[in-house]
N, C-alpha and C. Protein backbone atom coordinates (compact mmCIF):
# COMPACT_ATOMS: atom_id res chain seq x y z
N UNK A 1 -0.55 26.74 -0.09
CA UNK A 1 -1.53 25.68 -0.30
C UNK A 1 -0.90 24.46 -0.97
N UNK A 2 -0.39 24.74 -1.72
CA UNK A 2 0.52 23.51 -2.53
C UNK A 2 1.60 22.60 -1.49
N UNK A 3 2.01 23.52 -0.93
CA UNK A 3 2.61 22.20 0.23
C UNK A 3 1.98 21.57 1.12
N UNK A 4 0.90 21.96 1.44
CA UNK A 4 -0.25 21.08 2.39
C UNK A 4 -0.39 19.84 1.63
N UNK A 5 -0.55 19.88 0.15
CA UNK A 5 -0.84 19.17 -0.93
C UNK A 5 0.15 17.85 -1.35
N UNK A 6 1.15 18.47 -1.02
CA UNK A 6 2.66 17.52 -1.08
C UNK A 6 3.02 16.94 0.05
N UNK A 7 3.18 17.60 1.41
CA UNK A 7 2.96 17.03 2.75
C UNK A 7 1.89 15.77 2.93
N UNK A 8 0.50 15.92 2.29
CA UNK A 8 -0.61 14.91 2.65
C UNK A 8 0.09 13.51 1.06
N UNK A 9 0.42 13.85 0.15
CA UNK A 9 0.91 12.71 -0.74
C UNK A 9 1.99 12.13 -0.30
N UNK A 10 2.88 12.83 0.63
CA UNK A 10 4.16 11.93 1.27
C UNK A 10 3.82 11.55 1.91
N UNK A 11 3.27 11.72 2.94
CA UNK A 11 2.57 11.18 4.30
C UNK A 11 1.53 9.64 3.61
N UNK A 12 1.09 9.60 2.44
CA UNK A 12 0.03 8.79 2.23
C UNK A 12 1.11 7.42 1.21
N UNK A 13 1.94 8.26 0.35
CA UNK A 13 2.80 6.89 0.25
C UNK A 13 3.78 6.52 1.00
N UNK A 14 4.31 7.26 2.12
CA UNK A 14 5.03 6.67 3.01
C UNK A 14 4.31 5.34 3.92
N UNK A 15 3.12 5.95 3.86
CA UNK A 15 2.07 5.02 4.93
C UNK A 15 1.85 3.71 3.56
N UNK A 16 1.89 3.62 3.02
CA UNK A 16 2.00 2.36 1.80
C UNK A 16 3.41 2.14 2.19
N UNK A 17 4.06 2.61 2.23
CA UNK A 17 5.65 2.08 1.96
C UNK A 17 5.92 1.59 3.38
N UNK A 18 4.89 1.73 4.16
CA UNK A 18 5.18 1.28 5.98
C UNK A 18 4.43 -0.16 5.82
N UNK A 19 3.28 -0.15 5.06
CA UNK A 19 2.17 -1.38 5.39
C UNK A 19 3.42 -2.46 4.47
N UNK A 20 3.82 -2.01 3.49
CA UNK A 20 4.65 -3.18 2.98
C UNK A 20 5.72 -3.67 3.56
N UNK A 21 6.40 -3.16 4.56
CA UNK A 21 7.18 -3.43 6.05
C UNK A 21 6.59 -4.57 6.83
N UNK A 22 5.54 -5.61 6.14
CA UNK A 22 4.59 -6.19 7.13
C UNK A 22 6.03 -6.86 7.96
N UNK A 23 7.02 -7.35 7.32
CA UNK A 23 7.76 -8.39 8.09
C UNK A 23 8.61 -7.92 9.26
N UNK A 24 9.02 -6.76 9.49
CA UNK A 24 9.00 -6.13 10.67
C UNK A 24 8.40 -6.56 11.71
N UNK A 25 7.10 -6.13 11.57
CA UNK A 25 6.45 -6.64 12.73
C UNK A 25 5.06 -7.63 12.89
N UNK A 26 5.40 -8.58 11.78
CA UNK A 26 4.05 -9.94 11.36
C UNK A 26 5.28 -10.60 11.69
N UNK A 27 4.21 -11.70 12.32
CA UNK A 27 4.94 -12.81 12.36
C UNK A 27 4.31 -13.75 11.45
N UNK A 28 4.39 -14.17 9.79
CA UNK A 28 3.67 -15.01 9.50
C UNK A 28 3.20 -16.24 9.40
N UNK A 29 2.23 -17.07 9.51
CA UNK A 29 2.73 -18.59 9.93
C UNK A 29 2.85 -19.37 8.59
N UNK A 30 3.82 -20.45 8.30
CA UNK A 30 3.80 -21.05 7.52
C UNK A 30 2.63 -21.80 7.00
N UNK A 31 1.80 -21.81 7.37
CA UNK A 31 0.41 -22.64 6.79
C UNK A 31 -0.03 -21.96 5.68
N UNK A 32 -0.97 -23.02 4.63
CA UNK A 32 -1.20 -22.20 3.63
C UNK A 32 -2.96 -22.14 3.88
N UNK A 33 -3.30 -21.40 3.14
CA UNK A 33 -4.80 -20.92 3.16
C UNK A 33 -5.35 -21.31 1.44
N UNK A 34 -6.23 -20.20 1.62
CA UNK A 34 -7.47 -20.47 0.36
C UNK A 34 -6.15 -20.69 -1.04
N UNK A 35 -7.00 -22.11 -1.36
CA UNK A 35 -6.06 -22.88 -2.68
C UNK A 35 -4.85 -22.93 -2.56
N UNK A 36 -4.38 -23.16 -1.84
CA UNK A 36 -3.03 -23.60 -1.37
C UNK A 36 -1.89 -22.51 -1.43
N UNK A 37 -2.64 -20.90 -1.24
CA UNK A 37 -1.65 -20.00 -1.06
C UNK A 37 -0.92 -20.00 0.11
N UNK A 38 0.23 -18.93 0.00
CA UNK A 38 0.52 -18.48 1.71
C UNK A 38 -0.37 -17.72 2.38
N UNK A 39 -0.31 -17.78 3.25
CA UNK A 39 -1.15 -16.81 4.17
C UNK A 39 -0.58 -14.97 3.96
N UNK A 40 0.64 -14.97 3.41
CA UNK A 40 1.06 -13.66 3.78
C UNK A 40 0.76 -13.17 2.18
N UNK A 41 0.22 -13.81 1.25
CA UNK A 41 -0.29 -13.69 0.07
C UNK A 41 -1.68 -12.30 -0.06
N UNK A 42 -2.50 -12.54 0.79
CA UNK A 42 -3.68 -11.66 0.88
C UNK A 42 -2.79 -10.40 1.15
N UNK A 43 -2.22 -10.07 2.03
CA UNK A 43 -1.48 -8.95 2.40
C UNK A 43 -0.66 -8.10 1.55
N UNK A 44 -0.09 -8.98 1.02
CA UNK A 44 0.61 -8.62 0.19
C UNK A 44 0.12 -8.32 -1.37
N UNK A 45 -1.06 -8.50 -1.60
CA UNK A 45 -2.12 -8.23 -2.75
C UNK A 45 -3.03 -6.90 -2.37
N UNK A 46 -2.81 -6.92 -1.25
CA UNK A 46 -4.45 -5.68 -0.59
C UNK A 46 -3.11 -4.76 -0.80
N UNK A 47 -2.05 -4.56 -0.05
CA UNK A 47 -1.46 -3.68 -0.16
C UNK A 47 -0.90 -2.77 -1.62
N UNK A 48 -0.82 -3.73 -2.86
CA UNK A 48 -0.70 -3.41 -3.99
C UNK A 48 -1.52 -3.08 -4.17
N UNK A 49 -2.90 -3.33 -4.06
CA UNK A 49 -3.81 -2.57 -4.77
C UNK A 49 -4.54 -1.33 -3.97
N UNK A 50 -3.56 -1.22 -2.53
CA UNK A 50 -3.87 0.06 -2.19
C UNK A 50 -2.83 1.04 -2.79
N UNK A 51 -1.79 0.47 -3.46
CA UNK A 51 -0.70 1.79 -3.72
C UNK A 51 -1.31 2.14 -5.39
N UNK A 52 -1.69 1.28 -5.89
CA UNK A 52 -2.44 1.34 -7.68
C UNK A 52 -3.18 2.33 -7.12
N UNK A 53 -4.51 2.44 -6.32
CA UNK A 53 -5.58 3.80 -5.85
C UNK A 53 -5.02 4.21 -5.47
N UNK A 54 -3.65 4.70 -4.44
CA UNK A 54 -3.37 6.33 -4.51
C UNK A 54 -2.32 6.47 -5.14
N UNK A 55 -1.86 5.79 -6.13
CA UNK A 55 -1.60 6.42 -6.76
C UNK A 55 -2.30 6.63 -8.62
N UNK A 56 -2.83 6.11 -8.80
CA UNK A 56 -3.90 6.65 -9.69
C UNK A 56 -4.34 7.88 -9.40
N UNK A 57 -4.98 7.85 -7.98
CA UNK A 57 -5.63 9.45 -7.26
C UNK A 57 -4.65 10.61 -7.54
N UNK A 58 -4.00 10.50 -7.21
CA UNK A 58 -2.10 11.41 -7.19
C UNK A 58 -2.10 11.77 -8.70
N UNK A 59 -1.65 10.33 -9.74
CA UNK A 59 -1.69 11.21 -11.21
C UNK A 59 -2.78 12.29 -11.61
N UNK A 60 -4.12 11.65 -10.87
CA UNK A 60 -5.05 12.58 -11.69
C UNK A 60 -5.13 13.55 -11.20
N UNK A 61 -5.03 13.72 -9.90
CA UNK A 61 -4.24 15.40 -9.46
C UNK A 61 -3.12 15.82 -9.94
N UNK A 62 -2.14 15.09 -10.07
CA UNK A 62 -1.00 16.16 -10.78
C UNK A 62 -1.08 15.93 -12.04
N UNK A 63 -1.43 15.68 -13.04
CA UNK A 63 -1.97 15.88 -14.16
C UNK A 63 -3.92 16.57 -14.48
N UNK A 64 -4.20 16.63 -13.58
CA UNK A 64 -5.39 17.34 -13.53
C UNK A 64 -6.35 16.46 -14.54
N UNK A 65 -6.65 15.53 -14.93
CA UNK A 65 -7.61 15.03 -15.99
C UNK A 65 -8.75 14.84 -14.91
């Protein structure tokens, strides 16, 4: 059971560690968006704060609190 457990947490930060690969395969355009960011700014914010939730989720499973 415990490796089903470790299999699904690699599989879930690898898949974070793929979305942050955007430049692979984005092409981003130089224009800027809301308040004079880059455009590749949003992306690059959603994706951090998807790796903060799993991995928050992850400590509190392997620390059990």
């Amino acid at each position: 059971m415990q490796t089903k457990a470790t299999i699904f947490w690699m599989i879930l930060f690898a898949l974070v560690i793929g979305l942050s690969q955007d430049y692979l395969f984005v092409e981003w355009a130089s224009d800027l968006v809301y308040l004079g960011f880059p455009s590749w700014l949003g992306w690059f914010v959603l994706v951090h704060i998807l790796f903060l939730i799993v991995l928050y989720f992850f400590s509190k499973k392997y620390w059990r609190e």
